[in-house]
PDB file of N, CA and C in Angstrom:
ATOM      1  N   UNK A   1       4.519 -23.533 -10.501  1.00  0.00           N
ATOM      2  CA  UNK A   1       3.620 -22.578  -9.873  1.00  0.00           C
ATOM      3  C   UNK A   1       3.531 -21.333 -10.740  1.00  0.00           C
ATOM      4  N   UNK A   2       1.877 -21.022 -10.552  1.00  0.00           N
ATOM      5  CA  UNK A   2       1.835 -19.421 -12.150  1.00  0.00           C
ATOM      6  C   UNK A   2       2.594 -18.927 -10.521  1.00  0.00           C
ATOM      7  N   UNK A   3       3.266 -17.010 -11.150  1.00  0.00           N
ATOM      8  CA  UNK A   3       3.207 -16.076 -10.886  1.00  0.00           C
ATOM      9  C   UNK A   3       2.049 -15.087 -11.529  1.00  0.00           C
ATOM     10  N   UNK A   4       1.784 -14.944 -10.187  1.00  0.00           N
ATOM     11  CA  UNK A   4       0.984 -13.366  -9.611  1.00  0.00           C
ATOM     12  C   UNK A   4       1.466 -11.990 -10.015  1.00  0.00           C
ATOM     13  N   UNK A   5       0.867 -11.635 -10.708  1.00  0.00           N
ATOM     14  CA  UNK A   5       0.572  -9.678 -10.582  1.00  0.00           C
ATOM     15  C   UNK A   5      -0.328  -9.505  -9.400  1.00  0.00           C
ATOM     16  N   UNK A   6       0.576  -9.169  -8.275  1.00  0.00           N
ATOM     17  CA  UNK A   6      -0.215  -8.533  -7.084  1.00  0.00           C
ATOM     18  C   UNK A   6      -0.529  -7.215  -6.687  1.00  0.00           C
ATOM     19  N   UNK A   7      -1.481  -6.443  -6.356  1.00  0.00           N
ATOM     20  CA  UNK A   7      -1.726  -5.202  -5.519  1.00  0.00           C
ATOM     21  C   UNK A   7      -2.050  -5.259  -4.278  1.00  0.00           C
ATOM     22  N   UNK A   8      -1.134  -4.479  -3.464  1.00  0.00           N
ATOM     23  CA  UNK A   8      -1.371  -4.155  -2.342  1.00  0.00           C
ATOM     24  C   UNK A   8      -1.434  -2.936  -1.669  1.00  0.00           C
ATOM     25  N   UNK A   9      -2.739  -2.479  -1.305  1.00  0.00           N
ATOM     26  CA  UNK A   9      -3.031  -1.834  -1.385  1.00  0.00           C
ATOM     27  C   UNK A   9      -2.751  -1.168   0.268  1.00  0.00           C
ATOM     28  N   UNK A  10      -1.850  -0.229   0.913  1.00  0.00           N
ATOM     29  CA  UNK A  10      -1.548   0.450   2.279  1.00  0.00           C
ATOM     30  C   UNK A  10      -0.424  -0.420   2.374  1.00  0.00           C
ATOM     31  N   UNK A  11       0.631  -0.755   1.772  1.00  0.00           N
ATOM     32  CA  UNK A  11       1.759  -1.562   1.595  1.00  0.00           C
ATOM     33  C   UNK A  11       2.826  -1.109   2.813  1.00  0.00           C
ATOM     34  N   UNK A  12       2.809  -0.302   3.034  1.00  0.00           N
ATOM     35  CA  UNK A  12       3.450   0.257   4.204  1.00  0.00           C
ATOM     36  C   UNK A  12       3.172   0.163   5.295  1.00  0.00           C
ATOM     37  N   UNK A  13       1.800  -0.360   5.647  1.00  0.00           N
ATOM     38  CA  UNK A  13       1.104  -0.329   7.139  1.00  0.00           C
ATOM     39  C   UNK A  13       1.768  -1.786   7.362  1.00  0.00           C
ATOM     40  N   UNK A  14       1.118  -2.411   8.680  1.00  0.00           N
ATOM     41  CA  UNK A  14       1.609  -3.684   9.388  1.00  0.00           C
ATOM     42  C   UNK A  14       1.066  -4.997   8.610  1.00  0.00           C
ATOM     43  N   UNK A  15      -0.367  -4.337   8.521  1.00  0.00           N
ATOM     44  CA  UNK A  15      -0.824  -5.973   7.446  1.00  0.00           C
ATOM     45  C   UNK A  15      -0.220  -5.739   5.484  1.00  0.00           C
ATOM     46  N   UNK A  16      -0.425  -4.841   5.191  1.00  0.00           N
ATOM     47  CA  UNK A  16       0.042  -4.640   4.119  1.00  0.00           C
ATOM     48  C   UNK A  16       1.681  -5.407   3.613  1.00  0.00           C
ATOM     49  N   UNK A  17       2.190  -4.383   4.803  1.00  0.00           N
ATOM     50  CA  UNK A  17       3.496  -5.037   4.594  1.00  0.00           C
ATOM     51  C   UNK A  17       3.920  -6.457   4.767  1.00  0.00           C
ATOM     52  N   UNK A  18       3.351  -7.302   5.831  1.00  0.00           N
ATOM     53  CA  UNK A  18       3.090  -8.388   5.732  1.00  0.00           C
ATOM     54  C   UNK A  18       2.606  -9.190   4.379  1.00  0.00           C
ATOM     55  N   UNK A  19       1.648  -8.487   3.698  1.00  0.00           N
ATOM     56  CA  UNK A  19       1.425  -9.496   3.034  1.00  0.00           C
ATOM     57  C   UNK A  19       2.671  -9.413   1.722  1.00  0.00           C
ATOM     58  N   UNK A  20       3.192  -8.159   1.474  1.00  0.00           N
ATOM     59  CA  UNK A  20       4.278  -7.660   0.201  1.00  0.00           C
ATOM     60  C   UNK A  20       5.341  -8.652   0.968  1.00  0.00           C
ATOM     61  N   UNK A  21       5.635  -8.863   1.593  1.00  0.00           N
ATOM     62  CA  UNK A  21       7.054  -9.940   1.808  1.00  0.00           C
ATOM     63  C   UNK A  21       6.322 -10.972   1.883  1.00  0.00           C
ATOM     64  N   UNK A  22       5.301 -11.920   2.293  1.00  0.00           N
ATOM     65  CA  UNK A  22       4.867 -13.018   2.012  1.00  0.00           C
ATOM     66  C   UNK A  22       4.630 -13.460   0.529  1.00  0.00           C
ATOM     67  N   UNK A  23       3.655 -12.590  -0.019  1.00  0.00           N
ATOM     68  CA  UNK A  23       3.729 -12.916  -1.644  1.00  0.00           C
ATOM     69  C   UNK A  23       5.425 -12.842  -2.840  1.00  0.00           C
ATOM     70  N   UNK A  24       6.056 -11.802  -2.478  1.00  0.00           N
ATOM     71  CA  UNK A  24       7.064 -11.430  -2.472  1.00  0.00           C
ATOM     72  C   UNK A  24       7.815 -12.959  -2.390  1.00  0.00           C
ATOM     73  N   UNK A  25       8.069 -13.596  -0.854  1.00  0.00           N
ATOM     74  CA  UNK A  25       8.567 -14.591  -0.624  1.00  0.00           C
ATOM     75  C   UNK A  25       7.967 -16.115  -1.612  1.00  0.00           C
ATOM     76  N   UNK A  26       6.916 -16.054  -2.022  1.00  0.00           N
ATOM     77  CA  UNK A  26       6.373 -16.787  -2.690  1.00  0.00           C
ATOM     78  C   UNK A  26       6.773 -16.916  -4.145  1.00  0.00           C
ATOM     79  N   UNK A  27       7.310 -15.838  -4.838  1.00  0.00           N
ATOM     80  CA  UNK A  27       7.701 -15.762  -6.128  1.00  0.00           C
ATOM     81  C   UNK A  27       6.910 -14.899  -7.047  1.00  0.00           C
ATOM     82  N   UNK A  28       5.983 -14.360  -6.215  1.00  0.00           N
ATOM     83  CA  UNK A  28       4.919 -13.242  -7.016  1.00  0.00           C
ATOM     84  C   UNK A  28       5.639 -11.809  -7.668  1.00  0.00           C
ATOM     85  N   UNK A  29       5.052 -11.083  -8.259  1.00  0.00           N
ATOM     86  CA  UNK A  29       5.469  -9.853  -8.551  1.00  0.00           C
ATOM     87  C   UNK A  29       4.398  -8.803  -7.700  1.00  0.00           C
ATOM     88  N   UNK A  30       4.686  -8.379  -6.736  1.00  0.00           N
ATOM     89  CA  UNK A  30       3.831  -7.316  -6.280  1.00  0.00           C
ATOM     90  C   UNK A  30       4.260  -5.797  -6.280  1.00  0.00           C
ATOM     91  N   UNK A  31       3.017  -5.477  -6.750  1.00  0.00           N
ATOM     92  CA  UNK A  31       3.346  -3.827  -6.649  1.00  0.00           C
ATOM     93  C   UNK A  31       2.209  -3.127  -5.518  1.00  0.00           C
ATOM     94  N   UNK A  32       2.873  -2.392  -4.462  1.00  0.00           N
ATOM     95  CA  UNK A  32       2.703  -1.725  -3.059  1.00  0.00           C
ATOM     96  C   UNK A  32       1.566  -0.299  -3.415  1.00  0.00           C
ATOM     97  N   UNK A  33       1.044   0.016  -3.324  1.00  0.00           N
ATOM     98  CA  UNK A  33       0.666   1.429  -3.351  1.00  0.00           C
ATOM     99  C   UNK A  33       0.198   2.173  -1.647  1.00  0.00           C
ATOM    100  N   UNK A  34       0.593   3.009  -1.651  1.00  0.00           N
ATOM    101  CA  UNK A  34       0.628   3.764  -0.275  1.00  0.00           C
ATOM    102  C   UNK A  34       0.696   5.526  -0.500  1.00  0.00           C
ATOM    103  N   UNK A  35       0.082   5.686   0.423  1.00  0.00           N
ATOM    104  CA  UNK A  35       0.578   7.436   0.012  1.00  0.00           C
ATOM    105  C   UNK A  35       0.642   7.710   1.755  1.00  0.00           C
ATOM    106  N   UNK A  36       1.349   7.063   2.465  1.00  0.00           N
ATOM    107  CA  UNK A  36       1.839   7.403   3.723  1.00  0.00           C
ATOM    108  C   UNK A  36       1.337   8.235   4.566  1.00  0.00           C
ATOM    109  N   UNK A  37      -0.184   8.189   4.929  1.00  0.00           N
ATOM    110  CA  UNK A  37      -1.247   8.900   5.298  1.00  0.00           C
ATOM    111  C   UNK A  37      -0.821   8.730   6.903  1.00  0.00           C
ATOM    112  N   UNK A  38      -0.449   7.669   7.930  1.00  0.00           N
ATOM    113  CA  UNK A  38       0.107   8.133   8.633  1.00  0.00           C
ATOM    114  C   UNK A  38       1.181   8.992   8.992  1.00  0.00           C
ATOM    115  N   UNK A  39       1.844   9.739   8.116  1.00  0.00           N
ATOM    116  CA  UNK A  39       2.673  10.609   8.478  1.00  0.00           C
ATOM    117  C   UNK A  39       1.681  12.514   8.545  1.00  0.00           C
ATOM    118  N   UNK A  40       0.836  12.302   7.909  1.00  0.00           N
ATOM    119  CA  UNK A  40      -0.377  12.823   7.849  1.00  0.00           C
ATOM    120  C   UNK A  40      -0.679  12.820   9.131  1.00  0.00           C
ATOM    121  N   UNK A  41      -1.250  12.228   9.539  1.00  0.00           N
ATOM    122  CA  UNK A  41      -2.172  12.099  11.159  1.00  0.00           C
ATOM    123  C   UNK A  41      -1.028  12.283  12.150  1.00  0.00           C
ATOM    124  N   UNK A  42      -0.112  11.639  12.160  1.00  0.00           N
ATOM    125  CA  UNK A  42       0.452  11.416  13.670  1.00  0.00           C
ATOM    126  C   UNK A  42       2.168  12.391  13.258  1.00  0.00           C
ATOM    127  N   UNK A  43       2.493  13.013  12.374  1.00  0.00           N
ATOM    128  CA  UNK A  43       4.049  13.677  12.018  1.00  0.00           C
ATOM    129  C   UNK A  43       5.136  12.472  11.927  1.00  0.00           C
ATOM    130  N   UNK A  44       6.003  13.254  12.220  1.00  0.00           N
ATOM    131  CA  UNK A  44       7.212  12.026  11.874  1.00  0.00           C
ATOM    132  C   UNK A  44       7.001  10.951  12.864  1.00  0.00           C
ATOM    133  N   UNK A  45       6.314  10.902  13.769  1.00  0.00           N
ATOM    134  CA  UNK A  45       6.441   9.446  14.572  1.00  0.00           C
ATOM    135  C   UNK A  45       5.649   8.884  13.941  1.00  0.00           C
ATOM    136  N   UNK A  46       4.974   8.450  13.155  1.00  0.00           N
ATOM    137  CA  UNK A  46       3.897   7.914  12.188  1.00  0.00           C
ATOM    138  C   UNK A  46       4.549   7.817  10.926  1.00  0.00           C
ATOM    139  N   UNK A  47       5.613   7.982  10.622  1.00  0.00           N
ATOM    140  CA  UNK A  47       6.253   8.402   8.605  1.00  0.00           C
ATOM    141  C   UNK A  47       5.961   6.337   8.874  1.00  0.00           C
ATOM    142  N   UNK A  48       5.605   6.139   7.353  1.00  0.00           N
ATOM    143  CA  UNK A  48       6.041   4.939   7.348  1.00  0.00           C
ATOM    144  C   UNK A  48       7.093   4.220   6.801  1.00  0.00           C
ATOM    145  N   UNK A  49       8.143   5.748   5.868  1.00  0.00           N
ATOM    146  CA  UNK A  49       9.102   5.483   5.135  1.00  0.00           C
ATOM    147  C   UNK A  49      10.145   4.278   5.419  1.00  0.00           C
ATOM    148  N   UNK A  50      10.268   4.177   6.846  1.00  0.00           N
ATOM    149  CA  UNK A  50      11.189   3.313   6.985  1.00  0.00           C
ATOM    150  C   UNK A  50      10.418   1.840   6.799  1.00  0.00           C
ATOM    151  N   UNK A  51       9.203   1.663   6.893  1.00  0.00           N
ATOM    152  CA  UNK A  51       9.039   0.206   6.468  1.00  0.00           C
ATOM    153  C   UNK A  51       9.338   0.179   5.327  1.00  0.00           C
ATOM    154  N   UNK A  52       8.989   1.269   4.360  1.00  0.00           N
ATOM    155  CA  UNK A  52       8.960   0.751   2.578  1.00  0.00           C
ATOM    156  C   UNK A  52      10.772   0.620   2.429  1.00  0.00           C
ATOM    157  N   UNK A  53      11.701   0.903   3.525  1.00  0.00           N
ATOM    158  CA  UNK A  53      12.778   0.719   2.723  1.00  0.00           C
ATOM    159  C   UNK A  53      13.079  -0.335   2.970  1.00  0.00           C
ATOM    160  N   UNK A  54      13.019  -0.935   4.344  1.00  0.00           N
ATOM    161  CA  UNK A  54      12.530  -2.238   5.202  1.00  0.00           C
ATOM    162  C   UNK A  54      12.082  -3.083   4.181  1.00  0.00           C
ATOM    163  N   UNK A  55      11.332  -2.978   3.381  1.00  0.00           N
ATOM    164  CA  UNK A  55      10.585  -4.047   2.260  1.00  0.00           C
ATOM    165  C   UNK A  55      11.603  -3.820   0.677  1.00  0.00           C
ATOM    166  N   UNK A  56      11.722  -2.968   0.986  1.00  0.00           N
ATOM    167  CA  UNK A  56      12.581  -3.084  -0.639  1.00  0.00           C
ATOM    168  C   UNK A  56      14.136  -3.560  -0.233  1.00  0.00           C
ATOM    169  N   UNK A  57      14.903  -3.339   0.539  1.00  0.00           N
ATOM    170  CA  UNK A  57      15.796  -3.961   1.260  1.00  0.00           C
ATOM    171  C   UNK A  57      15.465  -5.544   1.304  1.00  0.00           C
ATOM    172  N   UNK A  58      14.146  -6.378   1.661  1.00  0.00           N
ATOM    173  CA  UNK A  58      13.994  -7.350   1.907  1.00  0.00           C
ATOM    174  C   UNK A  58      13.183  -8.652   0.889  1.00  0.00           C
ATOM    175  N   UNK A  59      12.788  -7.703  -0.210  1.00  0.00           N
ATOM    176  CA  UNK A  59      12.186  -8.333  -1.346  1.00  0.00           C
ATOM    177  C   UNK A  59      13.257  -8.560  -2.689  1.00  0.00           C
ATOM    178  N   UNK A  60      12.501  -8.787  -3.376  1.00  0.00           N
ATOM    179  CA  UNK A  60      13.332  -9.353  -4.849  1.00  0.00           C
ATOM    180  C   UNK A  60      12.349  -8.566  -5.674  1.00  0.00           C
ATOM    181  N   UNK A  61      10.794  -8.836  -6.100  1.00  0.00           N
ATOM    182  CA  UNK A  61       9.897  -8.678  -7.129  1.00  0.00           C
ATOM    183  C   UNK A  61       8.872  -7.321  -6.404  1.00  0.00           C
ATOM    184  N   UNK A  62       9.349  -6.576  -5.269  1.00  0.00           N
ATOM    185  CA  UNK A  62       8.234  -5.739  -5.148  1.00  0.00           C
ATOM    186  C   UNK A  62       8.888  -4.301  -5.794  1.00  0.00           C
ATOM    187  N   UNK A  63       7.329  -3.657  -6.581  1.00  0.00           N
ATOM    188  CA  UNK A  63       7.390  -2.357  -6.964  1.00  0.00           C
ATOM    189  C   UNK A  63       6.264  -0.943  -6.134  1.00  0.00           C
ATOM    190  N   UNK A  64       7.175  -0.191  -5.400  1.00  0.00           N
ATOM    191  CA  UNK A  64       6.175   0.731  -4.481  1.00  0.00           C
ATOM    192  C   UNK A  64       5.905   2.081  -5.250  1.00  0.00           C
ATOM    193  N   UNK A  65       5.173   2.087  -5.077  1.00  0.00           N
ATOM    194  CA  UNK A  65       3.927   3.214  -5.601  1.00  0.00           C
ATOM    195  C   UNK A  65       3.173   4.110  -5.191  1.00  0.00           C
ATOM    196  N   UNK A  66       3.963   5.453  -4.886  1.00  0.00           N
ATOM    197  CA  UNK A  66       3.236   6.544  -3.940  1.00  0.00           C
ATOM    198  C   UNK A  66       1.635   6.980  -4.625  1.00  0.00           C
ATOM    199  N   UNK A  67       1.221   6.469  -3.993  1.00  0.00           N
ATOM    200  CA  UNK A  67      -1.079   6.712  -4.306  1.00  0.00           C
ATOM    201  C   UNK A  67      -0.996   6.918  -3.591  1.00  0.00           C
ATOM    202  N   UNK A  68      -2.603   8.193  -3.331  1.00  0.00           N
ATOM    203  CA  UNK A  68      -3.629   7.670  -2.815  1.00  0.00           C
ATOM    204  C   UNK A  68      -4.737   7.329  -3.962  1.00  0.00           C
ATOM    205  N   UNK A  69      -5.078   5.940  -2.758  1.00  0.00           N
ATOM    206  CA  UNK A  69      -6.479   5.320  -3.684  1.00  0.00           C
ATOM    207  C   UNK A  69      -7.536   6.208  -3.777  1.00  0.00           C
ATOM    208  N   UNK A  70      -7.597   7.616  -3.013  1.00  0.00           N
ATOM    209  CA  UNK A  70      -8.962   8.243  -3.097  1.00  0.00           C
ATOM    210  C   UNK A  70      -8.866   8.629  -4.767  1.00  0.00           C
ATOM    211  N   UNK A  71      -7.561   8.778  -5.168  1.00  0.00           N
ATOM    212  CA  UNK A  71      -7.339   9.251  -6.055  1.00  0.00           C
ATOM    213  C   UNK A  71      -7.936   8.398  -7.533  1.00  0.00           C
ATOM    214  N   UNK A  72      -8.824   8.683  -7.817  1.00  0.00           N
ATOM    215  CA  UNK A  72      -9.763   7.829  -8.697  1.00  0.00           C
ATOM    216  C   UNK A  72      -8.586   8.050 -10.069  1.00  0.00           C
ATOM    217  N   UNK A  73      -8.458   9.177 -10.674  1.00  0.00           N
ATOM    218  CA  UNK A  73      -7.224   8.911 -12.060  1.00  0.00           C
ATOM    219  C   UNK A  73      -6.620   8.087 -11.859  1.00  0.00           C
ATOM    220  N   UNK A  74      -5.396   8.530 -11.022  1.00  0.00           N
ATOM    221  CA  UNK A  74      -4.247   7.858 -10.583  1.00  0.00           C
ATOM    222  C   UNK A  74      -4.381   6.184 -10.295  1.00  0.00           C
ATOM    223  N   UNK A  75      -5.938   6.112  -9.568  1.00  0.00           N
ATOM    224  CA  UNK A  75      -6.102   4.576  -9.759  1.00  0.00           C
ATOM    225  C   UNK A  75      -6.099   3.959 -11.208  1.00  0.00           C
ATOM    226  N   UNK A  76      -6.889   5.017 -12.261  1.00  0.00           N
ATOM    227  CA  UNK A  76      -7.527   3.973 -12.750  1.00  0.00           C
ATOM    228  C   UNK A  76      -5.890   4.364 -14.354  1.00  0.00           C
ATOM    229  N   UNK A  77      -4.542   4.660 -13.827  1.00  0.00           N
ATOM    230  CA  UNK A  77      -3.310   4.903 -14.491  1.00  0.00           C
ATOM    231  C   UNK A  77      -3.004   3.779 -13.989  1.00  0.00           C
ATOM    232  N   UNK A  78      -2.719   2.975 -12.530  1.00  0.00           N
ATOM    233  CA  UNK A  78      -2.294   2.355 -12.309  1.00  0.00           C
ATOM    234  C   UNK A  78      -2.639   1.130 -13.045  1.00  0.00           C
ATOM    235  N   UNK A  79      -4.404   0.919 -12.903  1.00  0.00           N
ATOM    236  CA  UNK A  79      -4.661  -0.540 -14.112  1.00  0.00           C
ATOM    237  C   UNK A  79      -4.870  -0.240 -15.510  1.00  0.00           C
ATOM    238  N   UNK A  80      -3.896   1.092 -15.684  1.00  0.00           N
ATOM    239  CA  UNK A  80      -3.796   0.654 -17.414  1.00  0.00           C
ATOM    240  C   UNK A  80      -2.031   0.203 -17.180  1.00  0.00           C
ATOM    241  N   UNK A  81      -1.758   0.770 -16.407  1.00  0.00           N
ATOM    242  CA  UNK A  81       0.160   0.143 -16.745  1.00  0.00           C
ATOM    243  C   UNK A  81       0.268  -1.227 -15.987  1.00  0.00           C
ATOM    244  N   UNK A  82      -1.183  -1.983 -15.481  1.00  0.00           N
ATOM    245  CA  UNK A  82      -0.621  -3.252 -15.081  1.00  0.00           C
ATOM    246  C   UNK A  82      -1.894  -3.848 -14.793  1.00  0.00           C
ATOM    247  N   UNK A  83      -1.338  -5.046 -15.104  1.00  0.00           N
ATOM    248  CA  UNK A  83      -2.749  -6.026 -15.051  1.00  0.00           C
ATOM    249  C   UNK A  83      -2.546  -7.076 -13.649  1.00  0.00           C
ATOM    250  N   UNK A  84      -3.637  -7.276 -12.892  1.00  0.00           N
ATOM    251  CA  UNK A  84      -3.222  -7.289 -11.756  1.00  0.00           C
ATOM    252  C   UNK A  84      -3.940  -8.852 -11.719  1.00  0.00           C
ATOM    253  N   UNK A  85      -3.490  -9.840 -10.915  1.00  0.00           N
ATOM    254  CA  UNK A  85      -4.390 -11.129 -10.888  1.00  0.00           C
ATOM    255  C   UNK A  85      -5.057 -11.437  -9.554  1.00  0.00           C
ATOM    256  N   UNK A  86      -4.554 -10.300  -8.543  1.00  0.00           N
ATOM    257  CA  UNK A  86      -5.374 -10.356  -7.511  1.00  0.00           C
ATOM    258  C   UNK A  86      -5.008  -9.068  -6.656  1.00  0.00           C
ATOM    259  N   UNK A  87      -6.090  -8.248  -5.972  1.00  0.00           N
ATOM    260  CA  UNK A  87      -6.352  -7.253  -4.966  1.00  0.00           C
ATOM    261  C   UNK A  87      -6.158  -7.368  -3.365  1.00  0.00           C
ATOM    262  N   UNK A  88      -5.000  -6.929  -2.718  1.00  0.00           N
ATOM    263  CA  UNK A  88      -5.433  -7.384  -1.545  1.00  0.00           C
ATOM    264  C   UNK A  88      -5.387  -6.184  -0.302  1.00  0.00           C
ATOM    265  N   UNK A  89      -6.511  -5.498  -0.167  1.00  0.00           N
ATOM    266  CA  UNK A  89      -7.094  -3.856   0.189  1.00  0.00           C
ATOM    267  C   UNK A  89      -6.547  -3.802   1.674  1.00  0.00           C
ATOM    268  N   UNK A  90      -4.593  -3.121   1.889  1.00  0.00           N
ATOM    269  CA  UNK A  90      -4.829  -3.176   3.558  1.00  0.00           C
ATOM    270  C   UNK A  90      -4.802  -1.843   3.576  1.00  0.00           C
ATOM    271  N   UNK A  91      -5.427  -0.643   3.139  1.00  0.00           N
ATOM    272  CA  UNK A  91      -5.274   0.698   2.847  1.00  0.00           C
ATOM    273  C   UNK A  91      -6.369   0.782   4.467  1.00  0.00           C
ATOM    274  N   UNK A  92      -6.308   1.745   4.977  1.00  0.00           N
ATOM    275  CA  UNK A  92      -7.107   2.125   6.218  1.00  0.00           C
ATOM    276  C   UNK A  92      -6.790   2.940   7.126  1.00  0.00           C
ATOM    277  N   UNK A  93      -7.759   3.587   7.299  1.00  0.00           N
ATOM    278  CA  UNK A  93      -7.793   4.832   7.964  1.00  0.00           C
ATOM    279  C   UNK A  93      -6.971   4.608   9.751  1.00  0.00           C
ATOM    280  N   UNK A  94      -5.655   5.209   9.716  1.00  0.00           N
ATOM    281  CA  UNK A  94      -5.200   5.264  10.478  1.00  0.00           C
ATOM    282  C   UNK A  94      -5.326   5.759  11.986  1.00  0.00           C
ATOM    283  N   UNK A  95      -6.544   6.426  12.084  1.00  0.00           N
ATOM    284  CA  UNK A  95      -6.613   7.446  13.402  1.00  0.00           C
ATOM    285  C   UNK A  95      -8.391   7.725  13.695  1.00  0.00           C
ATOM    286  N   UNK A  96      -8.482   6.513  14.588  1.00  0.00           N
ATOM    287  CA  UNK A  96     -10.090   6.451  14.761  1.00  0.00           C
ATOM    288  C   UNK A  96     -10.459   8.116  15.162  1.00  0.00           C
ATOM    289  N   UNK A  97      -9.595   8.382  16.011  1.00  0.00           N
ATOM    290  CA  UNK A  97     -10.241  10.003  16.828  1.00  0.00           C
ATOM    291  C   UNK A  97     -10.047  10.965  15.273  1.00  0.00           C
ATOM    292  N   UNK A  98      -9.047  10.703  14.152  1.00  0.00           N
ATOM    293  CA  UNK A  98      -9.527  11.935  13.172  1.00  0.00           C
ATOM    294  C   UNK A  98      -9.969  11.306  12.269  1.00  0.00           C
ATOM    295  N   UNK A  99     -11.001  10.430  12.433  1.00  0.00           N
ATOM    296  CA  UNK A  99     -12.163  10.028  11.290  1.00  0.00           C
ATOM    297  C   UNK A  99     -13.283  10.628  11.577  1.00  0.00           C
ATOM    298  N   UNK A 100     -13.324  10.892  12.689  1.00  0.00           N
ATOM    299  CA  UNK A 100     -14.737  11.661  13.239  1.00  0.00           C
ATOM    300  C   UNK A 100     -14.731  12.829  12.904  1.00  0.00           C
ATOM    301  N   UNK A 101     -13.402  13.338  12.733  1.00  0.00           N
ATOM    302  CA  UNK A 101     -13.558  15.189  12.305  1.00  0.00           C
ATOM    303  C   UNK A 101     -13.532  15.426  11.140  1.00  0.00           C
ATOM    304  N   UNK A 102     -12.984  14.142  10.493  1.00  0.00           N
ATOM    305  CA  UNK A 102     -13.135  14.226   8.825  1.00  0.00           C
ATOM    306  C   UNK A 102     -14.222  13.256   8.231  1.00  0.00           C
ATOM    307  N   UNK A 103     -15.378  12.766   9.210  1.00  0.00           N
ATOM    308  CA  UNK A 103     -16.207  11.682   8.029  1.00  0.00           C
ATOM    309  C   UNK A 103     -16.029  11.416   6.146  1.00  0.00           C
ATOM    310  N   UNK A 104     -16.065  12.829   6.030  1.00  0.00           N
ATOM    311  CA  UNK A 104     -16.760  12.615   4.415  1.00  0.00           C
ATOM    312  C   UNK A 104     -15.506  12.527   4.066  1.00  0.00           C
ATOM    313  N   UNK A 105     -14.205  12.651   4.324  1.00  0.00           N
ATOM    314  CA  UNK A 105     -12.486  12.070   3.222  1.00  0.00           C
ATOM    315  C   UNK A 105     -12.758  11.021   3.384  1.00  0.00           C
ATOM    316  N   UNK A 106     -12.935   9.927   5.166  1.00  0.00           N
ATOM    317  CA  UNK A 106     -12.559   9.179   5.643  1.00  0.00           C
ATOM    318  C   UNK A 106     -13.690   7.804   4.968  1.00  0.00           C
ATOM    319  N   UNK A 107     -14.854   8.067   4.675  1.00  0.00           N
ATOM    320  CA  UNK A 107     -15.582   7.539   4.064  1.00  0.00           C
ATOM    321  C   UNK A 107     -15.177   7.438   2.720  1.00  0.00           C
TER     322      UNK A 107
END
């Protein structure tokens, strides 16, 4: 079986993290990017720190990566230090009621 260069993108949320220990479990190399935007919206009852330790505690091949994707440089640093063989986008706006007060970040 090839190994994967994976991105995952909101690696810390519920589907994200799901998928970093599934690929993870598979024999892939994935690298996480998150910039913990629920701790943003909701304070410490929202941090997602404890999943990412939750996942590095529970993986072998994952590498986490404080982004944000709005962050167009920083993205486009990330695909010069790694070549990726597949994208899998669980990055998302955490807090339907403060998307409405922020449209134009949240877009």
């Amino acid at each position: 079986m090839k190994t994967w260069n994976i991105l995952v993108t909101g690696s810390n949320g519920l589907i994200g993290s799901e998928a970093v220990e599934y690929f993870d479990g598979q024999g892939h190399r994935v690298v996480g990017a998150d910039n913990n935007m629920r701790r943003v919206f909701f304070g410490a009852a929202g941090d997602t720190q404890w999943n990412l330790e939750r996942l590095k505690a529970a993986t072998k091949r994952f590498t986490p990566v404080a982004l944000d994707i709005r962050d167009g440089n920083a993205v486009m640093q990330l695909f010069r230090e790694n070549r990726f063989d597949t994208i899998i986008h669980c990055a998302a706006q955490p807090s339907h009621d403060k998307a409405a007060d922020i449209a134009l970040i949240d877009f």
